[in-house]
Structures are given as C-alpha cells and as structure tokens.
Protein backbone atom coordinates (compact mmCIF):
# COMPACT_ATOMS: atom_id res chain seq x y z
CA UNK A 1 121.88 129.46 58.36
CA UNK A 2 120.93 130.07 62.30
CA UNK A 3 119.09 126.46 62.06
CA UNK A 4 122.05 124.88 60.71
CA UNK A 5 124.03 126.11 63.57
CA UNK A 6 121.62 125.51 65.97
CA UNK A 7 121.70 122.07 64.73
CA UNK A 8 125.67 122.00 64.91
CA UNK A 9 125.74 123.18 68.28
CA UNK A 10 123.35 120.41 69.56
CA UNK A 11 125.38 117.83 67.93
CA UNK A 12 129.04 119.13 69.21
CA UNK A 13 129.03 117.51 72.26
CA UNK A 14 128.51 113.88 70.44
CA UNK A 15 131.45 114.52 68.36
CA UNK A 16 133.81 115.58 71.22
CA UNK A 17 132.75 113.07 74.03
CA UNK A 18 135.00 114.14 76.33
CA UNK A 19 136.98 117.21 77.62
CA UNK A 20 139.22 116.39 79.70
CA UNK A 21 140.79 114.25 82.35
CA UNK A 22 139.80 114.62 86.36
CA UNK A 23 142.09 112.04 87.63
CA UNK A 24 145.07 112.30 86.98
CA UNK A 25 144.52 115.80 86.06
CA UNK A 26 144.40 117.06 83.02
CA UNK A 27 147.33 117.91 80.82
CA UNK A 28 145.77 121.38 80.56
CA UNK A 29 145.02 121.97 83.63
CA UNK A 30 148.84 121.36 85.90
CA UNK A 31 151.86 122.38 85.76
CA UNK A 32 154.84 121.28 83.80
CA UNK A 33 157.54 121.07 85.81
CA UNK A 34 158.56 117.00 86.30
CA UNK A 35 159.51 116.95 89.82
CA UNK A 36 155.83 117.84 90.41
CA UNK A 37 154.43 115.01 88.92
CA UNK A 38 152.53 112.75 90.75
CA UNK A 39 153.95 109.16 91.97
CA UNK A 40 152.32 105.75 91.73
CA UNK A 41 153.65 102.66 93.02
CA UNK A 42 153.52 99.27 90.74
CA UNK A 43 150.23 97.67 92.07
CA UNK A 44 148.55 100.63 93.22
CA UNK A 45 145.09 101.35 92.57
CA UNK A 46 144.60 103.96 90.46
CA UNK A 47 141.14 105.44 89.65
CA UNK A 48 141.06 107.26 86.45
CA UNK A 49 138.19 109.49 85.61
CA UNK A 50 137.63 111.75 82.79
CA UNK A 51 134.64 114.08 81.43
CA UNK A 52 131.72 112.65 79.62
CA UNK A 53 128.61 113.76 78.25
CA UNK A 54 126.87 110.68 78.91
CA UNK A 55 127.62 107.37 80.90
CA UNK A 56 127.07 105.22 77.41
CA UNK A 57 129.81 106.83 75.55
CA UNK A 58 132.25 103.69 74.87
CA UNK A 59 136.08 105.14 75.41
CA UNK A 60 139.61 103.28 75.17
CA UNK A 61 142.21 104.54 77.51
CA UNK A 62 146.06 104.14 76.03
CA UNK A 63 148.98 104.64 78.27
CA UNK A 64 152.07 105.90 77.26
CA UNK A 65 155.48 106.07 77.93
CA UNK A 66 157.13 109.68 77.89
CA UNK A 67 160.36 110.60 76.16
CA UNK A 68 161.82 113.04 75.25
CA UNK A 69 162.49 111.71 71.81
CA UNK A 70 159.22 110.87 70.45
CA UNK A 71 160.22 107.73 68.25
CA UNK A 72 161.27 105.93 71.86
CA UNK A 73 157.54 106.54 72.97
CA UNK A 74 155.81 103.32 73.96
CA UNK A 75 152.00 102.44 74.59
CA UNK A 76 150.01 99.72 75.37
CA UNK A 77 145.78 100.11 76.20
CA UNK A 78 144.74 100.61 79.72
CA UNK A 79 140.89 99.67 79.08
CA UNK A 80 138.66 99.12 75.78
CA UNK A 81 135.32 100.09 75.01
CA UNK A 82 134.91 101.57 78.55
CA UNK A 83 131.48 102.27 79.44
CA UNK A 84 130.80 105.38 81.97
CA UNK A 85 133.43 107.83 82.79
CA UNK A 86 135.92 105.86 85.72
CA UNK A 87 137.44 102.73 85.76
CA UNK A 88 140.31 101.74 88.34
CA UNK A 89 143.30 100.40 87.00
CA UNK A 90 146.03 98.62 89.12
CA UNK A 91 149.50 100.03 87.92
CA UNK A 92 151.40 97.83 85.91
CA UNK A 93 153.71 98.09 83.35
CA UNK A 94 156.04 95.83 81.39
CA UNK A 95 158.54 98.55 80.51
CA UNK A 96 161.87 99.41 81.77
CA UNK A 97 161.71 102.22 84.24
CA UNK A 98 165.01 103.05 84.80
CA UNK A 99 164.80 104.36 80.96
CA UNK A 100 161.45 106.23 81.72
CA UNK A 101 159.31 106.33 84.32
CA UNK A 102 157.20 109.06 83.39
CA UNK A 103 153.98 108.06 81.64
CA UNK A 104 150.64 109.87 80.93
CA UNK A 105 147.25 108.60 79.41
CA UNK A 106 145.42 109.18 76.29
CA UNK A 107 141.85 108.69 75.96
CA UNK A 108 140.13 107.73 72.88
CA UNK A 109 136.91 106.96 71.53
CA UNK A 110 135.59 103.48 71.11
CA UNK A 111 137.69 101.95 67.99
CA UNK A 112 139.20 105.94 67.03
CA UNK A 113 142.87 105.75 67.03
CA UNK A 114 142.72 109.59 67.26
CA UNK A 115 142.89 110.65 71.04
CA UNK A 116 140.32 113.31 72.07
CA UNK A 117 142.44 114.33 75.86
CA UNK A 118 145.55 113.62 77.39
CA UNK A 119 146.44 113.79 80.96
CA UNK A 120 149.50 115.47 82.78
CA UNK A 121 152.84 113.50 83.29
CA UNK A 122 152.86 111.10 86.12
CA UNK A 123 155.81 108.84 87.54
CA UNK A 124 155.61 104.82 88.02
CA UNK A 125 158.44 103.37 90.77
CA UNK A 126 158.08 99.86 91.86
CA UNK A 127 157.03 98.42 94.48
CA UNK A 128 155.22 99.82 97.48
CA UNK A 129 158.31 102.16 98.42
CA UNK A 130 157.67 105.73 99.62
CA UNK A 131 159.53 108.05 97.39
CA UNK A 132 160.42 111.67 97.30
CA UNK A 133 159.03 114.06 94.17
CA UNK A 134 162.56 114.19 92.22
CA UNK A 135 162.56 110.64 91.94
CA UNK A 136 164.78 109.54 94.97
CA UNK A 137 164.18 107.50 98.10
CA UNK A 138 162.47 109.73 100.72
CA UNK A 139 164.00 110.93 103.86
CA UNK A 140 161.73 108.46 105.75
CA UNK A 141 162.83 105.25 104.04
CA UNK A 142 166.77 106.46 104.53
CA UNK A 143 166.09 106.84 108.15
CA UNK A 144 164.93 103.82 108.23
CA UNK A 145 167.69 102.12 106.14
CA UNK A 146 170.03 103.94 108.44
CA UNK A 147 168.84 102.34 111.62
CA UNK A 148 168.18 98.89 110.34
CA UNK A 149 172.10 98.59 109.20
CA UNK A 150 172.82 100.21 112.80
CA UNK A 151 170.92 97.20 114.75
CA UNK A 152 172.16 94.90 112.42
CA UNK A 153 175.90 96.40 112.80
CA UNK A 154 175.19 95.76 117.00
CA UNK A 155 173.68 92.18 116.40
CA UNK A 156 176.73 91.12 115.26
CA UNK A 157 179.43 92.67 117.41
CA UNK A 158 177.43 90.88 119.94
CA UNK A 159 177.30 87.86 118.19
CA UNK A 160 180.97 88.13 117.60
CA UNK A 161 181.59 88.51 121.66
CA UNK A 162 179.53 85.27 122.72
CA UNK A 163 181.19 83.10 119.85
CA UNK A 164 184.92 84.92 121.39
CA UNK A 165 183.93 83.65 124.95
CA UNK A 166 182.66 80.71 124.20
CA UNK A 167 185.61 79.62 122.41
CA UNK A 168 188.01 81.03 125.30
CA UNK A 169 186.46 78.77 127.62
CA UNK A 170 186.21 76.03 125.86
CA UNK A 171 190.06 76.44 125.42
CA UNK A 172 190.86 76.86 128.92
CA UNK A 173 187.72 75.30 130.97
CA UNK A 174 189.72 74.80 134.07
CA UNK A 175 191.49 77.77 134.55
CA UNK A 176 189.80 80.40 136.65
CA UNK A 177 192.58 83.17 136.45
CA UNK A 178 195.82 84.12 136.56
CA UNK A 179 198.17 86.00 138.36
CA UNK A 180 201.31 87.51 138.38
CA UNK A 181 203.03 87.86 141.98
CA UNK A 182 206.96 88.66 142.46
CA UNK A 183 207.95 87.71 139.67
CA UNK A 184 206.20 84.47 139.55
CA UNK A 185 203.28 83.18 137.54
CA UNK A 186 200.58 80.91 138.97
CA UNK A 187 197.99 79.52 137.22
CA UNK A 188 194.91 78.67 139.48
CA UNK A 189 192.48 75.80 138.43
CA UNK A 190 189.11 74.93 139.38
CA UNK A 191 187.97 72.08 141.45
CA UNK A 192 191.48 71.88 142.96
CA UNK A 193 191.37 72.43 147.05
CA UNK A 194 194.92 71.13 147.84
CA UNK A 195 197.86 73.45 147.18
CA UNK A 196 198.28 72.92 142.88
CA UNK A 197 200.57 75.52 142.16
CA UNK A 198 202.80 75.60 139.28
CA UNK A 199 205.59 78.44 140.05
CA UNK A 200 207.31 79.47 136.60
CA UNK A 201 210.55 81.81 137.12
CA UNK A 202 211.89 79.25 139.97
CA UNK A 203 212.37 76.12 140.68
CA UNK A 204 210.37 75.38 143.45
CA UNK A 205 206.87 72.93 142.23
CA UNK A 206 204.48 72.26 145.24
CA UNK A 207 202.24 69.46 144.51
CA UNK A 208 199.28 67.55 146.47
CA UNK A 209 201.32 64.66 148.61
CA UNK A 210 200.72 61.49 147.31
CA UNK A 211 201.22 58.18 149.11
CA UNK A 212 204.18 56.20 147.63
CA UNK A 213 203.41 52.29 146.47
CA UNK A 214 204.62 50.06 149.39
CA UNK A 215 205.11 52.73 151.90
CA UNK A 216 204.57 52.46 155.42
C-alpha cells in the first residue's frame, strides 16, 4: 500500500500540470471586488504566465467573457498547444464591450476541454485610453478634454473677430471714422486732403472747387 502511494505521489504532478496563474493573477489568489480588477487596453501586450512542472507540458489558453448569467458567457482560444509556461498575447477581442468587458482566462491541457486554473477578472476598454478602476475616463483624460474644448472655444472667437473686421472694412474701405460734432455728422474719408465734408442735420455741403467748362 505505501508503494502504491509512493507511486501516486510521484505521478500527481503529471496529472495536474499546472497550479495556477502568475499573470494575471490567479483567481485564488485576489480579491473579488470588480472595481479592482485590472485594465487592459485593445492592443496591449499582455504576457500571461502560469505554473508548470515542466517547460514541455503542451497547454491551451481559452478566454472568456464574464457574465453574470452564465448562458451569455462567451470564449474563444487565446493560444493552442502552448509549449513552456508564458506566451504574450496582444489584446483583442471581437465581442461587444459595452455588454461586458470583464473577461478572465482558463487554461487547459493540450486537447482537454476540462480547465485545470482560472485567473481573476480583468477589464478590456479600447483603444489606448487611460481609464480609471470603476470603468470611467480618468481624471487625467477629462482634464485634458476640458482644456482642448477651452482652446478650441478661443480659436474660434478669434476666428470669428478677424472674419468681423475683415468684412467691416471691406464694407467701408474709405472711411477712417466718424464723428459727431453739434449736432452734425461728418464722415471723414481717406486719401481726401481738400475740405470733403458732408454735413447731415443742415444744409450747408462744402465741396473741393472745381473749375467750370469754359470759364475764364
């Protein structure tokens, strides 16, 4: 009986190949509380490791999905017939995260549907966007929001001023100002030196003397 489990013992560790995940960390070994979980970006590199007794043991790793209701869960295989314990997987998924973006891996030996370790929860958010723990846009990326839309807002107030002058003196090119002065209003002109004054209110017009055709 002692040799049989002496003989058991030394052939345990072939029939469990693995213990456990590293990276991410284990489902065993974290917490469960989901505004905890770590965050991965679409297209980052993610470097998955796991316990092994030996670097020839061929594993699958399955992702999954993570709902609530287990019939919605979704999965789709990371890597096959792995060989050593890491491989580095670029995040990708062809789910819809705004139903779920929590996921966690299974891993499984070579051609065994029947997973020997799981690891915790973990969120997916695309793109490169820094985001906060519970899922939201950080404060950093708000701050910066907030002072893109206030340059932009000054841009085109400016903008708005140039294209307002530009018309105005396009509309009135030759006048220069004008002035109000008992009662009277005068409007100067450039590029007139003699006395061009156009007096509204009375009935007095001064104009530049001009020489009559045929006088003397």
């Amino acid at each position: 009986m002692r040799q049989f489990l002496v003989a058991f013992v030394a052939i345990l560790p072939r029939l469990v190949p693995a213990t456990g995940f590293i990276n991410p960390p284990d489902m065993k070994s974290v917490h469960s509380n989901p505004s905890k979980n770590a965050i991965y970006p679409v297209g980052h590199s993610l470097n998955i490791k796991w316990d092994s007794d030996t670097e020839e043991d061929r594993m699958d790793i399955g992702l999954w999905q993570d709902f609530e209701e287990k019939s919605r869960r979704k999965s789709a295989w990371v890597q096959k017939n792995q060989t050593g314990p890491t491989v580095t997987w670029p995040v990708a998924v062809d789910w819809d995260l705004t139903a779920s973006n929590m996921f966690y891996l299974a891993l499984y030996p070579a051609d065994n549907d029947t997973a020997v370790a799981w690891s915790s929860n973990f969120n997916i958010t695309k793109g490169l966007e820094k985001t906060s723990p519970n899922g939201g846009i950080s404060v950093e990326v708000k701050a910066g929001i907030g002072v893109g839309f206030g340059v932009a807002g000054l841009t085109i107030i400016i903008l708005a001023w140039l294209i307002l002058r530009n018309w105005q003196s396009r509309r009135h090119p030759e006048i220069r100002y004008i002035v109000s002065e008992g009662g009277d209003l005068k409007e100067h002109r450039a590029g007139n030196e003699g006395p061009s004054v156009v007096e509204m209110g009375s009935e007095r017009r001064t104009t530049p003397p001009t020489e009559l055709p045929g006088g003397s």
